[in-house]
PDB file of N, CA and C in Angstrom:
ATOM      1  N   UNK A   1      63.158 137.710  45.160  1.00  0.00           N
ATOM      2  CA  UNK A   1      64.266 137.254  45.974  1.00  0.00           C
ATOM      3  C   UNK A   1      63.707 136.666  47.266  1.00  0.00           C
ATOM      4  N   UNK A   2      64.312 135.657  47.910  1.00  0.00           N
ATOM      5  CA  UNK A   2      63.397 134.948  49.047  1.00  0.00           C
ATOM      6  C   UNK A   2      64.456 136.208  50.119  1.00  0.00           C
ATOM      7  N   UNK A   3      63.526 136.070  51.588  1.00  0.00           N
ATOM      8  CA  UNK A   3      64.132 136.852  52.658  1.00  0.00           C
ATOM      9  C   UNK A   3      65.778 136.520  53.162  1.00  0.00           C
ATOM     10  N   UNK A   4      65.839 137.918  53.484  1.00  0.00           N
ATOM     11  CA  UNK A   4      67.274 137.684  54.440  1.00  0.00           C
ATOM     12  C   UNK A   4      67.305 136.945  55.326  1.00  0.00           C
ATOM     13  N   UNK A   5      66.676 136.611  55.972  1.00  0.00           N
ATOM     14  CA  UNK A   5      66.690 135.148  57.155  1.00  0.00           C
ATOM     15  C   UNK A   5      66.362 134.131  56.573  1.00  0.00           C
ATOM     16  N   UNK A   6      65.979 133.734  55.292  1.00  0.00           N
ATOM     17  CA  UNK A   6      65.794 132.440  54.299  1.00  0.00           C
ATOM     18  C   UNK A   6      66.839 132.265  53.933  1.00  0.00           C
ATOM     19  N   UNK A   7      67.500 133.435  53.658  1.00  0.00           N
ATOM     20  CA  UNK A   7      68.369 133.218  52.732  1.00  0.00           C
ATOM     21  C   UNK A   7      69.905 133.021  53.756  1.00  0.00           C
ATOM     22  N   UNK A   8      70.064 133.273  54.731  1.00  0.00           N
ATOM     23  CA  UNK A   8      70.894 133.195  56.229  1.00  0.00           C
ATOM     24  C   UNK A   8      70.940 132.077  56.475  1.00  0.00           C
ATOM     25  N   UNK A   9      69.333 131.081  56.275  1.00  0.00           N
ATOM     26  CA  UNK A   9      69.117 129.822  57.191  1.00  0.00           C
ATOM     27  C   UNK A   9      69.747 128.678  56.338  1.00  0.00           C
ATOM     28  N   UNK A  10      69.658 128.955  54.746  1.00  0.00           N
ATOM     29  CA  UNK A  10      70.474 128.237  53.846  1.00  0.00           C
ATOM     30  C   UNK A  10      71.803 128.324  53.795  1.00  0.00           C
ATOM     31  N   UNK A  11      72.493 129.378  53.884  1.00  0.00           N
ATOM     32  CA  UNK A  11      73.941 129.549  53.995  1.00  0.00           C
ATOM     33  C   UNK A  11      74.076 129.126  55.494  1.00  0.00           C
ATOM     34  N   UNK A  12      74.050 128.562  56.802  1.00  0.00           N
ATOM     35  CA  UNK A  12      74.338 128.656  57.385  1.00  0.00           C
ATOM     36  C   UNK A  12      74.236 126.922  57.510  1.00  0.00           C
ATOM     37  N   UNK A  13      73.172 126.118  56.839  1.00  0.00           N
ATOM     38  CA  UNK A  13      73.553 124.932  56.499  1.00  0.00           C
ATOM     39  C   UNK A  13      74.216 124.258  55.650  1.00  0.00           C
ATOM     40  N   UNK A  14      74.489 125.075  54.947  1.00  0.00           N
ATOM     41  CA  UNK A  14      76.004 124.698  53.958  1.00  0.00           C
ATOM     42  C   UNK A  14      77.475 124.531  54.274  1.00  0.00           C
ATOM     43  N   UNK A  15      77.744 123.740  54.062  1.00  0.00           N
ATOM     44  CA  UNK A  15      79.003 123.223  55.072  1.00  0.00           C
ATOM     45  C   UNK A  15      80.182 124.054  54.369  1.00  0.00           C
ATOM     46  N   UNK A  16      80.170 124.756  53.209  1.00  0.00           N
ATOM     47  CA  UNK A  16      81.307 126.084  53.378  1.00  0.00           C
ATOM     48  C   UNK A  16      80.829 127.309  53.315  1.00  0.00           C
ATOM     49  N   UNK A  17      79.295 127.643  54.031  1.00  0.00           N
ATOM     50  CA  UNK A  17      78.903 128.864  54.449  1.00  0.00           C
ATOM     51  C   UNK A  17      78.973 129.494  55.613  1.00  0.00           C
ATOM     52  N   UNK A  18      78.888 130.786  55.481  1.00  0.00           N
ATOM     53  CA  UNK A  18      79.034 131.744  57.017  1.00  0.00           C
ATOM     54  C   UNK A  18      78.618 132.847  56.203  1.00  0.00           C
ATOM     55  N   UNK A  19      77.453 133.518  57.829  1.00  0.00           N
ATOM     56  CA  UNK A  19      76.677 134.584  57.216  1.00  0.00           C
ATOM     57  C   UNK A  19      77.467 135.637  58.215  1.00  0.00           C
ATOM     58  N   UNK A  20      77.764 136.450  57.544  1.00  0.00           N
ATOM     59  CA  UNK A  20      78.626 137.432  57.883  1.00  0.00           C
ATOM     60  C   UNK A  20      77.825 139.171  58.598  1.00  0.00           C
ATOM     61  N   UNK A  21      76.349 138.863  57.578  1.00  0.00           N
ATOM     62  CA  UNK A  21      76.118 140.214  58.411  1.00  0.00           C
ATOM     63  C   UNK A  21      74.302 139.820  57.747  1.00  0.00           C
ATOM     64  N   UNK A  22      73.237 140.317  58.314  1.00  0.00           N
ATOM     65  CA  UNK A  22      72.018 140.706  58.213  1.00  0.00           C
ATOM     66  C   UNK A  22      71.405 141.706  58.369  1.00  0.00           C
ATOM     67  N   UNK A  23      70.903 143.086  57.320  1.00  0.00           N
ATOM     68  CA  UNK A  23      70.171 144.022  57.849  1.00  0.00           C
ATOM     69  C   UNK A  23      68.727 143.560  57.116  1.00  0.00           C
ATOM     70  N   UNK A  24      67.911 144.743  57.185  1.00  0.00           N
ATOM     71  CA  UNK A  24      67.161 144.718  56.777  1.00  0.00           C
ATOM     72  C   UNK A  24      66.899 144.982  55.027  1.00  0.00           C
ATOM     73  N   UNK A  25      68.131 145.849  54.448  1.00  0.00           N
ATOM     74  CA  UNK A  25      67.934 145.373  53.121  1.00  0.00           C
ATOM     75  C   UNK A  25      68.860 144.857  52.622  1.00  0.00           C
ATOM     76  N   UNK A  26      69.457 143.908  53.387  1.00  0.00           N
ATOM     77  CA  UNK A  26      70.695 142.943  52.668  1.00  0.00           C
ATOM     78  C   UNK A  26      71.091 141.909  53.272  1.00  0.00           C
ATOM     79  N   UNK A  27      72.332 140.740  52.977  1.00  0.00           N
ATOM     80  CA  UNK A  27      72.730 139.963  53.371  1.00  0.00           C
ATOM     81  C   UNK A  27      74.507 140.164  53.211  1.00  0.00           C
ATOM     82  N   UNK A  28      75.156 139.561  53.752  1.00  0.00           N
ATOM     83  CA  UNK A  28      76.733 139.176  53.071  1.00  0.00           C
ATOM     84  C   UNK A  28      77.127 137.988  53.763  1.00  0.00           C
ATOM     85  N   UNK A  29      77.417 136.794  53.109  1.00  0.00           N
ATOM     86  CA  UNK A  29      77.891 135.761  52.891  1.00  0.00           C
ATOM     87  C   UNK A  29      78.957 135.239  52.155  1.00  0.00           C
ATOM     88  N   UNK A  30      79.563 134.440  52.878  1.00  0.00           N
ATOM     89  CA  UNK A  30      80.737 133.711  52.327  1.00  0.00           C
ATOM     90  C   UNK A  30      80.462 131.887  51.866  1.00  0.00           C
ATOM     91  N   UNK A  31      80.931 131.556  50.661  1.00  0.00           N
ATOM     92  CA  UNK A  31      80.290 130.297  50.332  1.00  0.00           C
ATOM     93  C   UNK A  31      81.708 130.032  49.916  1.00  0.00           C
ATOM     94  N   UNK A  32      82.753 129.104  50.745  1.00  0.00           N
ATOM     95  CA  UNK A  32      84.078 129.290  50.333  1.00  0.00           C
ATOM     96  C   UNK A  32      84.509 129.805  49.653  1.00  0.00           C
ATOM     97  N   UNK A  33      85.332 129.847  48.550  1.00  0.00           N
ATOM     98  CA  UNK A  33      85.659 130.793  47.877  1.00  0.00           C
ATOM     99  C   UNK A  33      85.318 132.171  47.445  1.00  0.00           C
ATOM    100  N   UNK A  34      83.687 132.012  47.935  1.00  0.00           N
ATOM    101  CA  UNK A  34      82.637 133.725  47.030  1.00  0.00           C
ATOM    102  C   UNK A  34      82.480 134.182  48.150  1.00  0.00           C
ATOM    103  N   UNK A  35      82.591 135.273  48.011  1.00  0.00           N
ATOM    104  CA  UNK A  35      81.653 136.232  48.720  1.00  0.00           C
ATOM    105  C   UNK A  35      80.397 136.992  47.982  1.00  0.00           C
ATOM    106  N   UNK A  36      79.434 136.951  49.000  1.00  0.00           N
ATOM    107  CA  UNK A  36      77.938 137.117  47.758  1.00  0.00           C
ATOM    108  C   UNK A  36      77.184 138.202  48.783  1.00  0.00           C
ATOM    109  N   UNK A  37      76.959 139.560  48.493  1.00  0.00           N
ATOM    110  CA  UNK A  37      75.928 140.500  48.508  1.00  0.00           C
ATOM    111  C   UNK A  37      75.435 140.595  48.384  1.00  0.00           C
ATOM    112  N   UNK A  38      73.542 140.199  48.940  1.00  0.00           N
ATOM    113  CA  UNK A  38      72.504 140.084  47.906  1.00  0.00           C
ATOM    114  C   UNK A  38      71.832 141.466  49.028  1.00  0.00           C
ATOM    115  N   UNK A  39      70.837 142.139  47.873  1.00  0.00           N
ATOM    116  CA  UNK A  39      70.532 143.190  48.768  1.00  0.00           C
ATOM    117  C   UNK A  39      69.354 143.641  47.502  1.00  0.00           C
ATOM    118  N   UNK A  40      68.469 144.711  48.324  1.00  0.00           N
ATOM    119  CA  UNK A  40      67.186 145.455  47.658  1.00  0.00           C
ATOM    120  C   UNK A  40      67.535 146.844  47.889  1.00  0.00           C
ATOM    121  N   UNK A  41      66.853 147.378  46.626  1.00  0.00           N
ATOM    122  CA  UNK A  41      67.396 148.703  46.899  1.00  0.00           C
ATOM    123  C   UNK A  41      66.907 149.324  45.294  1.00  0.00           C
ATOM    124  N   UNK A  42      65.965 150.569  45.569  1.00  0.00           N
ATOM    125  CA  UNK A  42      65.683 151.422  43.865  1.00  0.00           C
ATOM    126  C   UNK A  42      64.814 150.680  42.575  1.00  0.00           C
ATOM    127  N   UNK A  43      64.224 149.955  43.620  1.00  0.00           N
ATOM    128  CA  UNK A  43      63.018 148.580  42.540  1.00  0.00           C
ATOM    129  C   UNK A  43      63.865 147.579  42.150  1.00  0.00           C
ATOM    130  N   UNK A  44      65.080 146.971  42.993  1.00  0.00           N
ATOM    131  CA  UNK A  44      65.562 145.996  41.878  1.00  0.00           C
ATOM    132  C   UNK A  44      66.482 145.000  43.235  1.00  0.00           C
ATOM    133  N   UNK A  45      66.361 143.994  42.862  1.00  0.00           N
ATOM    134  CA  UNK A  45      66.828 142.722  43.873  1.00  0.00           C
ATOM    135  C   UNK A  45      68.504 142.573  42.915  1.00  0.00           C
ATOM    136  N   UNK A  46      69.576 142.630  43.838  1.00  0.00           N
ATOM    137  CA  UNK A  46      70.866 142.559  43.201  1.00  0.00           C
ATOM    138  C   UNK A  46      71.543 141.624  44.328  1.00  0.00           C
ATOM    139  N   UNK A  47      72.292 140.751  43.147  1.00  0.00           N
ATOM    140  CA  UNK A  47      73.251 139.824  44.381  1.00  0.00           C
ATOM    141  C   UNK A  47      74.511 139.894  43.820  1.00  0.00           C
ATOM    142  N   UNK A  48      75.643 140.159  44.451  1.00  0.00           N
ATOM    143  CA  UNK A  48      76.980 140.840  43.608  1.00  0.00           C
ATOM    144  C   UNK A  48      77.901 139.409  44.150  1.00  0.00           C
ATOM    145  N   UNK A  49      78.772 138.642  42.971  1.00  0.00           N
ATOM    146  CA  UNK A  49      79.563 137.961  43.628  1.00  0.00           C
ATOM    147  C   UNK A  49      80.775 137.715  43.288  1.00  0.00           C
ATOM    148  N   UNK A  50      81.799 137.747  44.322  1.00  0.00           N
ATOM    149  CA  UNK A  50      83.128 138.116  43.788  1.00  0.00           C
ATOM    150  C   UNK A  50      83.754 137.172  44.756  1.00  0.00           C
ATOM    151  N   UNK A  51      85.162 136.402  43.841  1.00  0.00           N
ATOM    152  CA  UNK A  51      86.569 136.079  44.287  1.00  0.00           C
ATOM    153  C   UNK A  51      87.516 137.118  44.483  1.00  0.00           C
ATOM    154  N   UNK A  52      88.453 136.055  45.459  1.00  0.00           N
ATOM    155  CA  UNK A  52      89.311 137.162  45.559  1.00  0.00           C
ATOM    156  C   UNK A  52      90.364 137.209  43.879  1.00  0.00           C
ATOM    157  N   UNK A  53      90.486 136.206  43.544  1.00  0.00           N
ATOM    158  CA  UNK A  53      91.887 136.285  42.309  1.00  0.00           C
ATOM    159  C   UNK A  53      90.908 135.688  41.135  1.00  0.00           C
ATOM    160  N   UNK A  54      89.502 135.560  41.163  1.00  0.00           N
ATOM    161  CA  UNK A  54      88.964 135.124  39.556  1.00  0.00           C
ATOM    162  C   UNK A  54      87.383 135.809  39.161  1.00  0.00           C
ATOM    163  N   UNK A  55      87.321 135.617  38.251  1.00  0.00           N
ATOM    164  CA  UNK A  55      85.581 135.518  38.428  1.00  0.00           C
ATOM    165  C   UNK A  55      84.521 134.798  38.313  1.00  0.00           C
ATOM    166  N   UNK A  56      83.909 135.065  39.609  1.00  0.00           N
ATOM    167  CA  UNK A  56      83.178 133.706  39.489  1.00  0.00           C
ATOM    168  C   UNK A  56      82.562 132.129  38.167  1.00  0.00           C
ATOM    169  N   UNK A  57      82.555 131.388  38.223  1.00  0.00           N
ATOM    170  CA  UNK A  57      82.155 130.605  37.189  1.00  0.00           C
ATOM    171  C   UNK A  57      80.853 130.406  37.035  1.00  0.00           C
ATOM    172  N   UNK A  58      80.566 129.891  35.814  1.00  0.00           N
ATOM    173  CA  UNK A  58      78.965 129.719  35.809  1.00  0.00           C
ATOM    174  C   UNK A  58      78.252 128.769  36.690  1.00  0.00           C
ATOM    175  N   UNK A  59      78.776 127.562  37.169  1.00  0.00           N
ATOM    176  CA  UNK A  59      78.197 126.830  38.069  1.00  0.00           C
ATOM    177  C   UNK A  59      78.207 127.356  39.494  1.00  0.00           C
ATOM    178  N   UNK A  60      78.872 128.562  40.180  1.00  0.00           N
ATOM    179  CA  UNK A  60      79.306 129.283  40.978  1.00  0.00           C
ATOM    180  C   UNK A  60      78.081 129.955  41.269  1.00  0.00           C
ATOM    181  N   UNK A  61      77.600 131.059  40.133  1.00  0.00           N
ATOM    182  CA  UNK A  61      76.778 131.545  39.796  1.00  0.00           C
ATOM    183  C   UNK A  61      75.239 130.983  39.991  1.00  0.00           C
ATOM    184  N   UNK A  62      75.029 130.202  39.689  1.00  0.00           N
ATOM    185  CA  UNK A  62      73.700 129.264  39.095  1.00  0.00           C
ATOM    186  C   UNK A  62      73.388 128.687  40.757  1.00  0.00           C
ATOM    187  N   UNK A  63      74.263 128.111  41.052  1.00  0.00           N
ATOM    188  CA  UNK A  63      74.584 127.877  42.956  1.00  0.00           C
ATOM    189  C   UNK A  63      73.823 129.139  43.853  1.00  0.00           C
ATOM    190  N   UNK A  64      74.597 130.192  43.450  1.00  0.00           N
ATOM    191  CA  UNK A  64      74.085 131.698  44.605  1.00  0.00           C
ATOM    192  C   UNK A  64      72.763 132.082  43.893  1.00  0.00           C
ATOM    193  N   UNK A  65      72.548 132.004  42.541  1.00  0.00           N
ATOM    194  CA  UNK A  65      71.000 132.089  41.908  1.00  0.00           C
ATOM    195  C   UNK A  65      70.089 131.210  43.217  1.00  0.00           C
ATOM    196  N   UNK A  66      70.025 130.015  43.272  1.00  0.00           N
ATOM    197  CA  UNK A  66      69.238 128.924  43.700  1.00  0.00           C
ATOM    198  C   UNK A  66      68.946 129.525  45.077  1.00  0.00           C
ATOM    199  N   UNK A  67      69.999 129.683  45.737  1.00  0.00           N
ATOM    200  CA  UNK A  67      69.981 130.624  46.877  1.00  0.00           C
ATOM    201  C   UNK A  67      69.350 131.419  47.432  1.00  0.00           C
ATOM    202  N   UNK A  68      70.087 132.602  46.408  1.00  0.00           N
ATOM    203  CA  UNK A  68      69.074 133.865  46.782  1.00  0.00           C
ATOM    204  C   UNK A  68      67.780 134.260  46.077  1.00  0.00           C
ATOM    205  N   UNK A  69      67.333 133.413  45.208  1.00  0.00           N
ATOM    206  CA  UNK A  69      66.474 133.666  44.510  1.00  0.00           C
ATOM    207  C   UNK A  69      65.446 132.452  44.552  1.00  0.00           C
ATOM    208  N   UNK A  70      64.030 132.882  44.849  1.00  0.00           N
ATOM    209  CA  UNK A  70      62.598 131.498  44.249  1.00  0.00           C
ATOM    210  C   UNK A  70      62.775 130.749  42.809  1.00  0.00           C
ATOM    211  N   UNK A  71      62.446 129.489  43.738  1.00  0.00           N
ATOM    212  CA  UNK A  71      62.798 128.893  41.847  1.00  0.00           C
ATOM    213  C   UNK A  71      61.685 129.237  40.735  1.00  0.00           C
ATOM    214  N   UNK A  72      61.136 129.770  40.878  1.00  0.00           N
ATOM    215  CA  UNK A  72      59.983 130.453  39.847  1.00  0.00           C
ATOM    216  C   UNK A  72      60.495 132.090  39.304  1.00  0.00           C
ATOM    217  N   UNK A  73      61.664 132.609  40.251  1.00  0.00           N
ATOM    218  CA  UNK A  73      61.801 133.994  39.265  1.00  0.00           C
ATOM    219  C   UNK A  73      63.443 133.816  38.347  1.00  0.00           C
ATOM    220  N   UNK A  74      63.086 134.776  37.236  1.00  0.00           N
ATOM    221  CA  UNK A  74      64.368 134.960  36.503  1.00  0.00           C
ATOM    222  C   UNK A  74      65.384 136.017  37.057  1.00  0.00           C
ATOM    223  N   UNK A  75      66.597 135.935  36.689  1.00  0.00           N
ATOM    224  CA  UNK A  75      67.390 137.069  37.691  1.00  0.00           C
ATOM    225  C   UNK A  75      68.476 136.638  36.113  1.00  0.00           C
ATOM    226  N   UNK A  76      69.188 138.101  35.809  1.00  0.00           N
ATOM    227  CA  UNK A  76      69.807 138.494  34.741  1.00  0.00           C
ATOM    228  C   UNK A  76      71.467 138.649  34.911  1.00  0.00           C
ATOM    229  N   UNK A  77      72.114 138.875  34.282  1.00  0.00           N
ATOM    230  CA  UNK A  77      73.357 139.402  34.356  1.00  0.00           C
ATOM    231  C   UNK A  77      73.618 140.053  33.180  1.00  0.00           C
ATOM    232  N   UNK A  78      73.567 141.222  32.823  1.00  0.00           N
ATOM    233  CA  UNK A  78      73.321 142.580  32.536  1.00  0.00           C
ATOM    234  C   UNK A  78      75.033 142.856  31.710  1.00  0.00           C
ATOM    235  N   UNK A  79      75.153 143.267  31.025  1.00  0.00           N
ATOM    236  CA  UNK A  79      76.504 143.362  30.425  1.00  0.00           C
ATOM    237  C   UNK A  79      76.222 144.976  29.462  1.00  0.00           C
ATOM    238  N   UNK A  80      76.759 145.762  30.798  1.00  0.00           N
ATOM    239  CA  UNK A  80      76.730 147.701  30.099  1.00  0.00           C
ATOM    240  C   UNK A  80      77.154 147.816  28.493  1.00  0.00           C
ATOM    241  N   UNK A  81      76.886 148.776  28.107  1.00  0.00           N
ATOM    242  CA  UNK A  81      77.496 149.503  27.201  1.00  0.00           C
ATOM    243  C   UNK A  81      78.888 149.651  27.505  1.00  0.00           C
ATOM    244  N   UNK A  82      79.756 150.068  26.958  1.00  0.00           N
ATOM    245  CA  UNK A  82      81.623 150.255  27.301  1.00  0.00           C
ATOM    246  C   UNK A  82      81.320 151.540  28.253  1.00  0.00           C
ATOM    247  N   UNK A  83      80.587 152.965  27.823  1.00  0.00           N
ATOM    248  CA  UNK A  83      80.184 154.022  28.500  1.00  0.00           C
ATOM    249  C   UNK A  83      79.799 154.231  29.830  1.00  0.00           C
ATOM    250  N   UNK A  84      79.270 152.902  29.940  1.00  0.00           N
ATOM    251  CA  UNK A  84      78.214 153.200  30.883  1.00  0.00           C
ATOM    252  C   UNK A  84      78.498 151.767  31.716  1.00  0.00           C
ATOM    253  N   UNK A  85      79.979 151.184  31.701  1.00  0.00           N
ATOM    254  CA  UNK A  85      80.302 150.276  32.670  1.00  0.00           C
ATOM    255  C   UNK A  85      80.872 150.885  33.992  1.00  0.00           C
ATOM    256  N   UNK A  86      80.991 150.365  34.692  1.00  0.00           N
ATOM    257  CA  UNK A  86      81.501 150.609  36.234  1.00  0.00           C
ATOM    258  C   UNK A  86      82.162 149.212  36.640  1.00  0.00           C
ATOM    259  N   UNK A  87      83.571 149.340  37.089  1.00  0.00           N
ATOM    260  CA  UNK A  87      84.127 148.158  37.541  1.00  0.00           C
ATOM    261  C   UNK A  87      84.789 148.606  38.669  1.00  0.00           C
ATOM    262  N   UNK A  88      84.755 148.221  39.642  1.00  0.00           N
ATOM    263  CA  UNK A  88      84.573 148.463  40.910  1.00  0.00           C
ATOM    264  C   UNK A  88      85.663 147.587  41.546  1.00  0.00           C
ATOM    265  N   UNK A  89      85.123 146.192  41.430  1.00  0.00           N
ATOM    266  CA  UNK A  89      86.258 145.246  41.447  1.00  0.00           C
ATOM    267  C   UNK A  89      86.417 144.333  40.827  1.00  0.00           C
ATOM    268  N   UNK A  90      87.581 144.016  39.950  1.00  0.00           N
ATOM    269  CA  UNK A  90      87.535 143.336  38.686  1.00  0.00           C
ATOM    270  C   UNK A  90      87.311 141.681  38.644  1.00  0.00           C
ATOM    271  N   UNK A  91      86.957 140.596  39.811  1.00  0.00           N
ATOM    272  CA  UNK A  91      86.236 139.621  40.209  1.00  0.00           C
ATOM    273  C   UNK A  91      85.090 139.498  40.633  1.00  0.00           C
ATOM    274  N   UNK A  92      84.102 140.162  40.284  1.00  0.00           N
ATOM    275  CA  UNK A  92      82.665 140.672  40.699  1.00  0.00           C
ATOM    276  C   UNK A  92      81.800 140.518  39.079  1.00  0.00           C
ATOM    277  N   UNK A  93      80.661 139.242  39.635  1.00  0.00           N
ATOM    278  CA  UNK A  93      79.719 139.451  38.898  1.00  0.00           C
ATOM    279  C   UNK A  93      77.856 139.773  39.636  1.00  0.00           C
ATOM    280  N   UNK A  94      76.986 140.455  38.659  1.00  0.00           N
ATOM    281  CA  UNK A  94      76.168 140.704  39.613  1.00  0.00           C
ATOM    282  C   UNK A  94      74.664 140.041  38.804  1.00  0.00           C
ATOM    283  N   UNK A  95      73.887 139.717  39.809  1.00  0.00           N
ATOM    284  CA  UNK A  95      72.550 138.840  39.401  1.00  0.00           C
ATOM    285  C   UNK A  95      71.694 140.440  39.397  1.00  0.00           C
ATOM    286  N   UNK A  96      70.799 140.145  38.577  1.00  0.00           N
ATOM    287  CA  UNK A  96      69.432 141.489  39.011  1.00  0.00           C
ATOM    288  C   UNK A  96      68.002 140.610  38.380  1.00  0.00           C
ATOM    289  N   UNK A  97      67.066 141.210  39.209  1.00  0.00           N
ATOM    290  CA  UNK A  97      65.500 141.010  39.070  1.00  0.00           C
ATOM    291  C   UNK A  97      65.017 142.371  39.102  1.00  0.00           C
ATOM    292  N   UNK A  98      64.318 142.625  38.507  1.00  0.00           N
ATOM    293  CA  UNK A  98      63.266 143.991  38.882  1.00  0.00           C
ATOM    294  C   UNK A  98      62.112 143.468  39.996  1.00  0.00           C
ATOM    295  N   UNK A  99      61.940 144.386  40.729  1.00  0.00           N
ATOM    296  CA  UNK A  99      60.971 144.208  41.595  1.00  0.00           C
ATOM    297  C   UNK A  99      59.527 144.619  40.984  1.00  0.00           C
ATOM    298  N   UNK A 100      59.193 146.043  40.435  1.00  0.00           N
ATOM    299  CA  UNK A 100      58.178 146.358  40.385  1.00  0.00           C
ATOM    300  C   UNK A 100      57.774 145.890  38.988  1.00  0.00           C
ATOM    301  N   UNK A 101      58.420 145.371  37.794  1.00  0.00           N
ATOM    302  CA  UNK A 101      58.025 144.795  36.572  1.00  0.00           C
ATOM    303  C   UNK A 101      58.667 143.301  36.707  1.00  0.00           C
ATOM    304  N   UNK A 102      58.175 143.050  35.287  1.00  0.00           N
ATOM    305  CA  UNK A 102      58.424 141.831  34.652  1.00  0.00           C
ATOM    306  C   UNK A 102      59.170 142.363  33.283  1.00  0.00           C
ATOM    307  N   UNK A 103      60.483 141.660  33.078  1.00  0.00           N
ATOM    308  CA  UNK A 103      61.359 141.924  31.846  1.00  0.00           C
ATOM    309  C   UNK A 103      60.936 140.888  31.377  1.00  0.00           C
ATOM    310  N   UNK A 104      61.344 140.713  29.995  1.00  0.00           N
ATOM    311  CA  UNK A 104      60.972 140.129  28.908  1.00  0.00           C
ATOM    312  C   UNK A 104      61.869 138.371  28.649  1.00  0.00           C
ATOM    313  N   UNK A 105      61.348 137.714  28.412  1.00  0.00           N
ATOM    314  CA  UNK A 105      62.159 136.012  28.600  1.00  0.00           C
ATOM    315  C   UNK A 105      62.278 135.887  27.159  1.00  0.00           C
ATOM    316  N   UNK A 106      63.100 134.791  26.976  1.00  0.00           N
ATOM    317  CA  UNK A 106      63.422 134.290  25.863  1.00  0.00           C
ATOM    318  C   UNK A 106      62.070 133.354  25.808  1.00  0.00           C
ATOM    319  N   UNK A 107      61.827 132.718  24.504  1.00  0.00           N
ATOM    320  CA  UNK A 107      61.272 131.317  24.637  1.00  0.00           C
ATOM    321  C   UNK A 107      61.634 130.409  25.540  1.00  0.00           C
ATOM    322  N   UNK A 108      61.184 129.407  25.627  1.00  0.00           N
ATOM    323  CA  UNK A 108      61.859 127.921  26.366  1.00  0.00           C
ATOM    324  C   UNK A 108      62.362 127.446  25.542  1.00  0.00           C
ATOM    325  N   UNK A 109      62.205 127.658  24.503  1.00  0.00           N
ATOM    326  CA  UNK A 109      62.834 126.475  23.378  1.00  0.00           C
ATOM    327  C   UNK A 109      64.196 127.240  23.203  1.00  0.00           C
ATOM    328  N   UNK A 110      64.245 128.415  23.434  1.00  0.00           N
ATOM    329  CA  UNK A 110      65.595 129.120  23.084  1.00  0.00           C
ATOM    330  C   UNK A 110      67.055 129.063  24.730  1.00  0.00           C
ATOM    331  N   UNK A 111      66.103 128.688  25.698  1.00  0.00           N
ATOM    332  CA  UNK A 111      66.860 128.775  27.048  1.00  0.00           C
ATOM    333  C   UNK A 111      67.652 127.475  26.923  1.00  0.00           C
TER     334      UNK A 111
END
């Protein structure tokens, strides 16, 4: 994941961004319509992003990827077991990277 002040200095030149808060292990930003959480925390880089009345779209998505993330790493969206979901708020999707490994890629020919 690139830094919280990288990632601040891009939303803040985007003409429907505003950075809403900076600590040290997170960000929160508004990119008109989204609001996007990107934060570290338990070996794993997570960026959570939610509307208020939809869920986000894939070009939405792929947008806050570019963002918060180096264009050289992969970042996932993870879809639980029924058991072992948590919905929190029902317009919320979330990006993840592992920090301390490398997960497994498809081919290129298959992406």
């Amino acid at each position: 994941m690139k830094s919280f002040p990288a990632i601040a200095s891009i939303v803040e030149k985007h003409k429907k961004g505003c950075v809403l808060d900076v600590s040290i292990d997170g960000i929160m930003f508004k990119l008109g319509a989204l609001r996007v959480i990107a934060s570290t925390g338990m070996e794993w880089d997570r960026v959570s992003v939610s509307t208020a009345q939809r869920l986000p779209q894939y070009a939405e998505m792929k947008h806050v990827k570019r963002i918060c993330f180096r264009a050289d790493e992969w970042a996932v969206e993870y879809h639980a077991p029924i058991q072992d979901h948590v919905n929190v708020h029902p317009f919320t999707l979330h990006l993840w990277r592992p920090r301390a490994e490398t997960f497994p890629i498809p081919p290129k020919i298959l992406v």
